[in-house]
Protein backbone atom coordinates (compact mmCIF):
# COMPACT_ATOMS: atom_id res chain seq x y z
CA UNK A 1 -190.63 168.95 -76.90
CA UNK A 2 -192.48 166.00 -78.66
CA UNK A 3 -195.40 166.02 -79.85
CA UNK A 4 -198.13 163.96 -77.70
CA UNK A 5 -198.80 161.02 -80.26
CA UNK A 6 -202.35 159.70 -80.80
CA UNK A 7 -202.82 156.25 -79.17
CA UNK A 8 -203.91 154.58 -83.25
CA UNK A 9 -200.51 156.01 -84.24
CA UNK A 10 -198.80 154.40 -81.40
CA UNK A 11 -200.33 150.75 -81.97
CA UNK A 12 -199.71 150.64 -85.50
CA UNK A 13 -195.87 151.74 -84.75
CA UNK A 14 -195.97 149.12 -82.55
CA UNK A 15 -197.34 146.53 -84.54
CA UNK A 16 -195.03 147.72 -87.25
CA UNK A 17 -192.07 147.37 -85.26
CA UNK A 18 -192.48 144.00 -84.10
CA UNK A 19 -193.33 142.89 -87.64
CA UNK A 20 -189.83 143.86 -89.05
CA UNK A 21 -188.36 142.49 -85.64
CA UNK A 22 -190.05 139.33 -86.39
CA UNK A 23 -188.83 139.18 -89.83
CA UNK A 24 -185.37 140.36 -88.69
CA UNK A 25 -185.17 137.14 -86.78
CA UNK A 26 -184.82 134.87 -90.11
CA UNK A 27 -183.98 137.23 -92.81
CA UNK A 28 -181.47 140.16 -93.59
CA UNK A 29 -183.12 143.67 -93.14
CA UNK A 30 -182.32 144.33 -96.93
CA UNK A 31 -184.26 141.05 -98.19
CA UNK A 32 -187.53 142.24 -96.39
CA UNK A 33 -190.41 144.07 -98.17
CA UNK A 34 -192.77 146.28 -97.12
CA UNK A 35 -195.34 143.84 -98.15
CA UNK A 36 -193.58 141.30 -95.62
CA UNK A 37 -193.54 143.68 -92.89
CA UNK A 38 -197.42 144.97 -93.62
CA UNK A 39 -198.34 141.02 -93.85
CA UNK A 40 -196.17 140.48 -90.26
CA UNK A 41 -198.04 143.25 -89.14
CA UNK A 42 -201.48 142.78 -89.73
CA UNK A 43 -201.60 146.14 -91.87
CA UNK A 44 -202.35 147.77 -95.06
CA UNK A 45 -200.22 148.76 -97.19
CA UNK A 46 -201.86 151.99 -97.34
CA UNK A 47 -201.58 152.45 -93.42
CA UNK A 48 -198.04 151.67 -93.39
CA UNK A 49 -197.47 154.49 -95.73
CA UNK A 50 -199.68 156.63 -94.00
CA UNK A 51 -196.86 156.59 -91.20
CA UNK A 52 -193.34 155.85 -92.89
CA UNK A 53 -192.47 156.40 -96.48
CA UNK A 54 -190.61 153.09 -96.62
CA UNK A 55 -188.83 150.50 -94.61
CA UNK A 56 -185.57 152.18 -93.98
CA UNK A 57 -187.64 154.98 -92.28
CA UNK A 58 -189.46 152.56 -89.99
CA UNK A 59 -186.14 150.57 -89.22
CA UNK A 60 -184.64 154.47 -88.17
CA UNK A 61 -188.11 154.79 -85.81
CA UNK A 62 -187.21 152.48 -84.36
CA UNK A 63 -184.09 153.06 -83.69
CA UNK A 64 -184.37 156.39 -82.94
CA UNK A 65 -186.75 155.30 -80.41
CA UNK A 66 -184.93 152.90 -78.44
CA UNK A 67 -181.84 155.68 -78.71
CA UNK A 68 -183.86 157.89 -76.86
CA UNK A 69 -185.01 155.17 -74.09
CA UNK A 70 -181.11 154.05 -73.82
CA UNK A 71 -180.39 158.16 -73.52
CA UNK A 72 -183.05 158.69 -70.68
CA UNK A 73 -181.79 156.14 -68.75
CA UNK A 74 -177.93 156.95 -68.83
CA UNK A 75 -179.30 160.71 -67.41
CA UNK A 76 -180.47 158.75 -63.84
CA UNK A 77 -176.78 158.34 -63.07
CA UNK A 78 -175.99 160.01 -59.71
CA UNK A 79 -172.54 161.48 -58.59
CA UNK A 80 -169.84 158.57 -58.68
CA UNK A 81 -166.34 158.81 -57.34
CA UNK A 82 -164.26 157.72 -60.47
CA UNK A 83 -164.51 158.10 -64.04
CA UNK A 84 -164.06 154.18 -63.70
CA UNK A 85 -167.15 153.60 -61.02
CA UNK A 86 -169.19 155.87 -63.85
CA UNK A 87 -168.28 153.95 -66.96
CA UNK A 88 -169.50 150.44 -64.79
CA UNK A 89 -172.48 152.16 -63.45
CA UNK A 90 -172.92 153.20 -67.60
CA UNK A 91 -172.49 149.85 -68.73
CA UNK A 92 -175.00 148.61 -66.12
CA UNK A 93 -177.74 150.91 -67.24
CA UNK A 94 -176.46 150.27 -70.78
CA UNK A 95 -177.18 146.41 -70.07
CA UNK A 96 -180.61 146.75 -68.29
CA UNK A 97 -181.67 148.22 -71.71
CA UNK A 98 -180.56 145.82 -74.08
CA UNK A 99 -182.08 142.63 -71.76
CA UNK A 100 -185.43 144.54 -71.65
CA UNK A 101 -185.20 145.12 -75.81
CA UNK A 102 -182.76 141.63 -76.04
CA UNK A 103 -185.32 140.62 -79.14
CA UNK A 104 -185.19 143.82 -80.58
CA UNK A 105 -181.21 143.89 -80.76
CA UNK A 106 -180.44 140.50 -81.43
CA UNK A 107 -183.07 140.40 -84.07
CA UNK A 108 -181.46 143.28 -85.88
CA UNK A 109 -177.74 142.33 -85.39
CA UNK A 110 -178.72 137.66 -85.94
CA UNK A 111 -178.72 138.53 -90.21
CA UNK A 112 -177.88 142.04 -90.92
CA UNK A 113 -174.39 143.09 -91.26
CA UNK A 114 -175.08 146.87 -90.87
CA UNK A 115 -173.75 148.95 -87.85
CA UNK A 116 -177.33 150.44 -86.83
CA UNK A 117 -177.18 149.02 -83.71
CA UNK A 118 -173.18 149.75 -82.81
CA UNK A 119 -173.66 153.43 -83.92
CA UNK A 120 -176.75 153.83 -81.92
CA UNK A 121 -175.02 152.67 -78.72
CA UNK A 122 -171.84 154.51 -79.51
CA UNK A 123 -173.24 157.47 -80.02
CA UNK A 124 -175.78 157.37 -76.63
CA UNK A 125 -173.05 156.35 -75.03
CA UNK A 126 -170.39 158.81 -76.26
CA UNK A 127 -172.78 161.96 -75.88
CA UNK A 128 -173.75 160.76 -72.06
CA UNK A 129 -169.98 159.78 -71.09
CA UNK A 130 -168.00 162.71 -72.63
CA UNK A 131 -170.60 165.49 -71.32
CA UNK A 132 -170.12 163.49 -67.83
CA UNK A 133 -166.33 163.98 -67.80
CA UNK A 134 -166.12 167.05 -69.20
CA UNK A 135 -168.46 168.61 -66.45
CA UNK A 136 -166.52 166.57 -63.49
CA UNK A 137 -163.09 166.06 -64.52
CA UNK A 138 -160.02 167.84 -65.70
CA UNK A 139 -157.72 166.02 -68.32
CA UNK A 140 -154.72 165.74 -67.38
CA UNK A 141 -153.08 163.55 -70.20
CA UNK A 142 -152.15 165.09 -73.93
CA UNK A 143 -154.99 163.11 -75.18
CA UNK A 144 -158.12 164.61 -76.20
CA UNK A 145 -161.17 163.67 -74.00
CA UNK A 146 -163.09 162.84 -76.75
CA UNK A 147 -160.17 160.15 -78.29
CA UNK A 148 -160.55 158.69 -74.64
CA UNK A 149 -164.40 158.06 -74.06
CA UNK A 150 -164.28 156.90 -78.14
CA UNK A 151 -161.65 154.26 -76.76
CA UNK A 152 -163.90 153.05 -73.69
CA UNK A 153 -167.02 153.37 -75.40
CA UNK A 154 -165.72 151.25 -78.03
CA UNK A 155 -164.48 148.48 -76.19
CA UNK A 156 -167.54 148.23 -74.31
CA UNK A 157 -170.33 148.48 -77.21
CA UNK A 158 -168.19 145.41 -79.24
CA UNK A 159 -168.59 143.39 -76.57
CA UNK A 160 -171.99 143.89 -75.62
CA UNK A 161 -172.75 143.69 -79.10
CA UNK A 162 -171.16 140.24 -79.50
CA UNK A 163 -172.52 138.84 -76.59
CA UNK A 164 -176.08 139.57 -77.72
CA UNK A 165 -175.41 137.32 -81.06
CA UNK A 166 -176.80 134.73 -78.94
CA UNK A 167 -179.68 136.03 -76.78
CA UNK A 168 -179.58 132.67 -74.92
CA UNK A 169 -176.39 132.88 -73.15
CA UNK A 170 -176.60 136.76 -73.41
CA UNK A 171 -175.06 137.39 -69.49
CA UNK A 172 -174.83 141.01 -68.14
CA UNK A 173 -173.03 139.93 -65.22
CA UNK A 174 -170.11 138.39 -67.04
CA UNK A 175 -169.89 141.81 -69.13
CA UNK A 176 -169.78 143.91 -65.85
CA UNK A 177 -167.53 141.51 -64.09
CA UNK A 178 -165.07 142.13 -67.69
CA UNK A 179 -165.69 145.62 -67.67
CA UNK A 180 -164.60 146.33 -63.81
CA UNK A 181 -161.05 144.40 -64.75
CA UNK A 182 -160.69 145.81 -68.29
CA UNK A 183 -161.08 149.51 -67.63
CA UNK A 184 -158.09 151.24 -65.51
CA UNK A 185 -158.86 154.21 -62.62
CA UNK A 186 -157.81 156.87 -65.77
CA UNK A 187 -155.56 158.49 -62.74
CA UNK A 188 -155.13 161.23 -65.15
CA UNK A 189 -158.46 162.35 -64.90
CA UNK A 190 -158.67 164.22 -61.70
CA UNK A 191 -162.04 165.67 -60.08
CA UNK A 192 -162.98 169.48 -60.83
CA UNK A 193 -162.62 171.18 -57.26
CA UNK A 194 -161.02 168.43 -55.40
């Protein structure tokens, strides 16, 4: 379980985090200093240090913290009758997310060529959908489950990712709409006890 954090240690993080989001707006993560983010920030150098021991480590707090938020909300899905109705219902919860942090995840995929963001997605969205299908469904096919939800996942993620580029005509509807016509029933999936 995780440790309750004092409320001082939580404002700062804050205020650190929306410092290097600012920056990450205008300038690649790798051309931004500490001093930038301290300056964006409205904190010492001394603080900063105090909580991170540089800026990769905040930029990984902050990810790690918005994997967790993305991983609590893909646990509220109820029972669904297809694999198919729980990979929409996935990508709904998965978009809900990203339009409440929209700033946060265009801001750090606008001028920074690393995957952060993709893996962090994947990989919420991997753990949730595999453990999902293994505990409903039998696999019928000669393809791992794995190599399946890897496939879906995928697909999904790239898109969402490239439709938040542009926050402005970022449009969860349109992704859902694609998603429900892109991703088959997966007959070969059939429902444990059924």
């Amino acid at each position: 379980m995780k440790k309750k954090e004092d409320l001082r240690v939580i404002k700062t993080k804050t205020n650190l985090y929306r410092g290097l989001i600012e920056l990450m707006k205008d300038k690649s993560f790798e051309d931004i200093k500490v001093s930038d983010i301290c300056a964006k920030s409205i904190i010492n150098r001394s603080t900063f240090y105090d909580h991170f021991n540089d800026k990769y480590e905040l930029l990984q707090s902050l990810i790690d913290d918005l994997r967790e938020e993305l991983q609590n909300k893909l646990k509220v899905i109820k029972e669904t009758h297809s694999i198919k109705e729980y990979y929409v219902e996935s990508i709904k919860l998965l978009l809900n997310h990203v339009s409440e942090n929209l700033n946060i995840y265009s801001s750090v995929i606008k001028n920074n060529s690393n995957s952060i963001a993709h893996d962090m997605m994947i990989d919420s969205l991997l753990t949730s959908v595999t453990s999902y299908v293994k505990d409903n469904y039998i696999n019928e096919s000669n393809i791992p489950t794995e190599r399946i939800v890897l496939f879906y996942v995928s697909g999904l993620v790239s898109i969402c990712l490239e439709e938040m580029k542009n926050p402005n005509s970022f449009n969860p509807e349109n992704i859902i709409n694609s998603t429900e016509y892109l991703i088959p029933n997966l007959s070969f999936f059939k429902p444990i006890g059924k």
